[in-house]
C-alpha atoms as a PDB file:
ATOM      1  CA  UNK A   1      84.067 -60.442 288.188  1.00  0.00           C
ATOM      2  CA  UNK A   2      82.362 -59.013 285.105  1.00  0.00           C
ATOM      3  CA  UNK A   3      84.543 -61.184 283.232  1.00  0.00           C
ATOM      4  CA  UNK A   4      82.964 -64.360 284.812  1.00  0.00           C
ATOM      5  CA  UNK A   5      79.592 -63.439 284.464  1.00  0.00           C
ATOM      6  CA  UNK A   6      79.586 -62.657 280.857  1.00  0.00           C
ATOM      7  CA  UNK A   7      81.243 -65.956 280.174  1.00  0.00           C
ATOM      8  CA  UNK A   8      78.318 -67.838 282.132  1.00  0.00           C
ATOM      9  CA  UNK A   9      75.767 -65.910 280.363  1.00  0.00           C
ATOM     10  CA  UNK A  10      77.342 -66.759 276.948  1.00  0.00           C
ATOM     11  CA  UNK A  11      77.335 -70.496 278.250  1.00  0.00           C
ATOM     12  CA  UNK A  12      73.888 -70.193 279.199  1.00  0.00           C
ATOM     13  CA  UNK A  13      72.165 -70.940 275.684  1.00  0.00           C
ATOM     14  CA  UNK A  14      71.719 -73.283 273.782  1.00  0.00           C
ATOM     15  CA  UNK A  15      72.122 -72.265 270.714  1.00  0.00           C
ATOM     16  CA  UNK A  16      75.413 -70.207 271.618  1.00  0.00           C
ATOM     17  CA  UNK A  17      76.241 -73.923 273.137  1.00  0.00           C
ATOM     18  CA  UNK A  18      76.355 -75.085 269.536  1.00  0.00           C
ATOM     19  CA  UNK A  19      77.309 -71.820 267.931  1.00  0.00           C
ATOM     20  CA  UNK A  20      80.674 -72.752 270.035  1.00  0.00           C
ATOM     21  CA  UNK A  21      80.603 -76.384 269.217  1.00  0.00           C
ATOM     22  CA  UNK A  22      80.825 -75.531 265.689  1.00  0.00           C
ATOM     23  CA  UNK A  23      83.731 -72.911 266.451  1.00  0.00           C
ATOM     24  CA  UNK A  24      85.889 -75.561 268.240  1.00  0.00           C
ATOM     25  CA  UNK A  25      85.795 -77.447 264.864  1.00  0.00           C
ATOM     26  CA  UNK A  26      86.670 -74.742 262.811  1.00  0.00           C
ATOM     27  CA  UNK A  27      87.025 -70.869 262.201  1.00  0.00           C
ATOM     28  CA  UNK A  28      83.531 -70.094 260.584  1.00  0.00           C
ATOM     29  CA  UNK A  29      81.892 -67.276 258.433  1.00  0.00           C
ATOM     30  CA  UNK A  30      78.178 -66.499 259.003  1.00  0.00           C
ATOM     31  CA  UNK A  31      76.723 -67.946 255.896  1.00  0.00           C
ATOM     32  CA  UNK A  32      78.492 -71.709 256.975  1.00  0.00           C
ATOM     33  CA  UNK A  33      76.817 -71.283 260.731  1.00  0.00           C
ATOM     34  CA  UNK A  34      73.427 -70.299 259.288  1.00  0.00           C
ATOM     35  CA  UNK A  35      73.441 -73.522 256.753  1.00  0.00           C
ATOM     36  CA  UNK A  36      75.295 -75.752 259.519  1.00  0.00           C
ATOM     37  CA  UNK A  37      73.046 -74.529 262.590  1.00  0.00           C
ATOM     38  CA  UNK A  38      70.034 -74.468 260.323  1.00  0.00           C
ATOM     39  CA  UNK A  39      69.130 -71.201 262.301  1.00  0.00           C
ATOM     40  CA  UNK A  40      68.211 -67.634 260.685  1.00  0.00           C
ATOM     41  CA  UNK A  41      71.309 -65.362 259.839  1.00  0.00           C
ATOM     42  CA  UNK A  42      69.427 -62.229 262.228  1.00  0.00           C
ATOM     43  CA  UNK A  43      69.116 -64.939 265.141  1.00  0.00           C
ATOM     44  CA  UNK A  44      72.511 -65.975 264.280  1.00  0.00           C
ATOM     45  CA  UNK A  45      73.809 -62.645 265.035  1.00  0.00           C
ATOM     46  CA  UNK A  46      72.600 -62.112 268.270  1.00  0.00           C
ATOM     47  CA  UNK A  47      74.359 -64.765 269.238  1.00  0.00           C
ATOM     48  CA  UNK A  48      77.695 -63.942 267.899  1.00  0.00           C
ATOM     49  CA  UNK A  49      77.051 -60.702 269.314  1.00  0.00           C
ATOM     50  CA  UNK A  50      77.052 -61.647 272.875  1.00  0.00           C
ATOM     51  CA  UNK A  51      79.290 -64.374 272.681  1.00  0.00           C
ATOM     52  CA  UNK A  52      81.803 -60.987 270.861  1.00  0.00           C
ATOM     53  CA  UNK A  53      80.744 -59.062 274.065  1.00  0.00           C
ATOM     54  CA  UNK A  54      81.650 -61.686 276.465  1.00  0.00           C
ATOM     55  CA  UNK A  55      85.107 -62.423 275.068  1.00  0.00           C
ATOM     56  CA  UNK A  56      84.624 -65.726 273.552  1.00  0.00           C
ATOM     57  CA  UNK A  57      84.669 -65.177 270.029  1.00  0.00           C
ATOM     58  CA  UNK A  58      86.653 -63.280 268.044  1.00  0.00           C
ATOM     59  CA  UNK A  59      86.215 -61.833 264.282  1.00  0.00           C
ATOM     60  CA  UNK A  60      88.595 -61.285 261.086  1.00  0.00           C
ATOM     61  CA  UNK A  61      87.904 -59.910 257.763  1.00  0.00           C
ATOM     62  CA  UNK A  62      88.996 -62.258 254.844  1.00  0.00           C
ATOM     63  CA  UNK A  63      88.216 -60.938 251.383  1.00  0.00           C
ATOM     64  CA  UNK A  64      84.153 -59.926 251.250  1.00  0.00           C
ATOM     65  CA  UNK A  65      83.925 -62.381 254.154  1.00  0.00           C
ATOM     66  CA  UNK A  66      83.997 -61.846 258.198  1.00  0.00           C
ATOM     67  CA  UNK A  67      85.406 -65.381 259.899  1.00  0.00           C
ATOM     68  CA  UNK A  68      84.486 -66.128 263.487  1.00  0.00           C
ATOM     69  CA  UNK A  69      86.581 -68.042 265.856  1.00  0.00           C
ATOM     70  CA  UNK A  70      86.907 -68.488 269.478  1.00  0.00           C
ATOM     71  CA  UNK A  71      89.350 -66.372 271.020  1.00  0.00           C
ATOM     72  CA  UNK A  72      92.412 -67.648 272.059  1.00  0.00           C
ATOM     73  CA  UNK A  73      92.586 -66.582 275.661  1.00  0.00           C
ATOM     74  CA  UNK A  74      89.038 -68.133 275.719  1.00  0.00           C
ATOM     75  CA  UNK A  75      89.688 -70.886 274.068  1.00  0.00           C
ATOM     76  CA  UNK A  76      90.943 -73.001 277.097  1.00  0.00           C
ATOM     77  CA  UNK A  77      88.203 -72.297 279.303  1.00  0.00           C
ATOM     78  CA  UNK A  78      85.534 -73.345 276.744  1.00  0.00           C
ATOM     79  CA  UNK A  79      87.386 -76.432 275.905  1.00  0.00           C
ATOM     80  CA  UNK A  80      87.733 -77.217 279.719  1.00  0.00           C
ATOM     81  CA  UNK A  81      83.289 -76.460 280.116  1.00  0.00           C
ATOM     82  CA  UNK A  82      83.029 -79.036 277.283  1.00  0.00           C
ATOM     83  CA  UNK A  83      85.461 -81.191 278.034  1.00  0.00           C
ATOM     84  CA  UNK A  84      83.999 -80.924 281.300  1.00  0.00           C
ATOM     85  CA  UNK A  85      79.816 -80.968 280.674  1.00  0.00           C
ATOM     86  CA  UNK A  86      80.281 -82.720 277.581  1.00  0.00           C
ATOM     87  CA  UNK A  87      77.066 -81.389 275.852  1.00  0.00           C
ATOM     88  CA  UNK A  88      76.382 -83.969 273.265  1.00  0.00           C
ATOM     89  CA  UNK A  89      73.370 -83.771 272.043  1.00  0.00           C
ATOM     90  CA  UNK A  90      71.102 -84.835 268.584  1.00  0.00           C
ATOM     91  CA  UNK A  91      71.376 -81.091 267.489  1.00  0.00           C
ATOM     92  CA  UNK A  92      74.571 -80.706 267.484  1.00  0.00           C
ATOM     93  CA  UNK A  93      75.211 -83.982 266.135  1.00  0.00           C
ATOM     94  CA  UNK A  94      73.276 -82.949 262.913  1.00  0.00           C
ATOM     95  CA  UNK A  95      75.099 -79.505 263.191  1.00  0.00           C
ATOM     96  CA  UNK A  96      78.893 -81.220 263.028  1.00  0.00           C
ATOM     97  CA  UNK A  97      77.160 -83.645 259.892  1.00  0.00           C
ATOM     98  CA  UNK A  98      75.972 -80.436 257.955  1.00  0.00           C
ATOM     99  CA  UNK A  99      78.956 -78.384 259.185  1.00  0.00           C
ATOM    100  CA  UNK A 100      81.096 -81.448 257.362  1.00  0.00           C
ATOM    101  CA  UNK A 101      79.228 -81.477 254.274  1.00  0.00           C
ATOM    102  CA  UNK A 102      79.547 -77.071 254.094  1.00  0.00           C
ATOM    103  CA  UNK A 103      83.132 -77.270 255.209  1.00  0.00           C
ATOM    104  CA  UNK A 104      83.882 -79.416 251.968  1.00  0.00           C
ATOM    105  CA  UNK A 105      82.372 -76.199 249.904  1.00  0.00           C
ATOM    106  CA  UNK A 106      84.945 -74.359 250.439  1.00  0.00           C
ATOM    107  CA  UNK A 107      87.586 -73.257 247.541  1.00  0.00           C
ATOM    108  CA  UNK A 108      90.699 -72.615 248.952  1.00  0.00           C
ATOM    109  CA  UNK A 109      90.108 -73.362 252.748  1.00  0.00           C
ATOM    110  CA  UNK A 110      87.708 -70.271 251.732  1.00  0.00           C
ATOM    111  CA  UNK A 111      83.548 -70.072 251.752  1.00  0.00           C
ATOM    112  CA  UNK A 112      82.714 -68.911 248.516  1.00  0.00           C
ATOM    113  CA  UNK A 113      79.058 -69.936 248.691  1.00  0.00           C
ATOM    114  CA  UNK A 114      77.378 -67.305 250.413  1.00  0.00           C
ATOM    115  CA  UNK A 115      73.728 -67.139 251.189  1.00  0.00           C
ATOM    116  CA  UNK A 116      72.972 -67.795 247.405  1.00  0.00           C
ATOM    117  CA  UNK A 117      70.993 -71.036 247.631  1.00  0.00           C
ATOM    118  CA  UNK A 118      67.955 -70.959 250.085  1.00  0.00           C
ATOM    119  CA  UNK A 119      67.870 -74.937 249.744  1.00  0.00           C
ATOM    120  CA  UNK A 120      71.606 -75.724 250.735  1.00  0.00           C
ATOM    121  CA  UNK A 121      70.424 -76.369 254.499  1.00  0.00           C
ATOM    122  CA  UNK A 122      68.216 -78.897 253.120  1.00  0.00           C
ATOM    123  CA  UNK A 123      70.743 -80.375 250.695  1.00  0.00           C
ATOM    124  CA  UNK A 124      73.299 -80.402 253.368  1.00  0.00           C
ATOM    125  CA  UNK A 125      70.788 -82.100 255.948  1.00  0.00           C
ATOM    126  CA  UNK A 126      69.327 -85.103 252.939  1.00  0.00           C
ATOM    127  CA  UNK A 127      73.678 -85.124 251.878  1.00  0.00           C
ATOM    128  CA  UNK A 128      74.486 -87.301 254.707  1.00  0.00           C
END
């Protein structure tokens, strides 16, 4: 029953909403959720955290970098809750359009950006 209940409470954000939207697109590192998001890396983390603790994502060390995706046993039922509730929305609209534009940074299906450029949010939200 724990099980359940964790996966409702990672559900039960917002923000974790589109943390997950941007996850069923694509495997993601931190620095690409931050820019894509638009949110800070710290509240970022939270996030990640308890959506780690609950099951639903998953993490993998590539290179310097640690990639987030949802897990695979998990990966049904949060397809099914937004296949189901369909959560559309303006914000994650602009998150999939900057997620795009960040995605095509990448050198080798890798993020090689980082958190280098304090404007790249903005770039990525005037790009589209």
């Amino acid at each position: 029953m724990t099980e359940i209940v964790a996966f409702g409470k990672a559900l039960a954000d917002p923000t974790r909403v589109r943390i997950l939207s941007a996850l069923l697109q694509s495997e993601l590192c931190v620095c690409e959720m931050v820019d894509a998001l638009a949110v800070s890396q710290s509240s970022l983390s939270s996030h990640l955290q308890i959506l780690r603790n609950a099951g639903v994502v998953k993490t993998e060390k590539r290179r310097t970098w640690i990639i987030y995706s949802i897990d695979e046993e998990a990966r049904p039922a949060v397809r099914m809750a937004f296949d189901h509730f369909q959560p559309n929305s303006d914000a994650i609209d602009a998150d999939n359009s900057r997620l795009q534009s960040r995605i095509r940074l990448r050198v080798d299906g890798c993020c090689v950006v980082g958190f280098s450029n304090p404007n790249l949010t903005e770039d990525l939200i005037h790009a589209n």
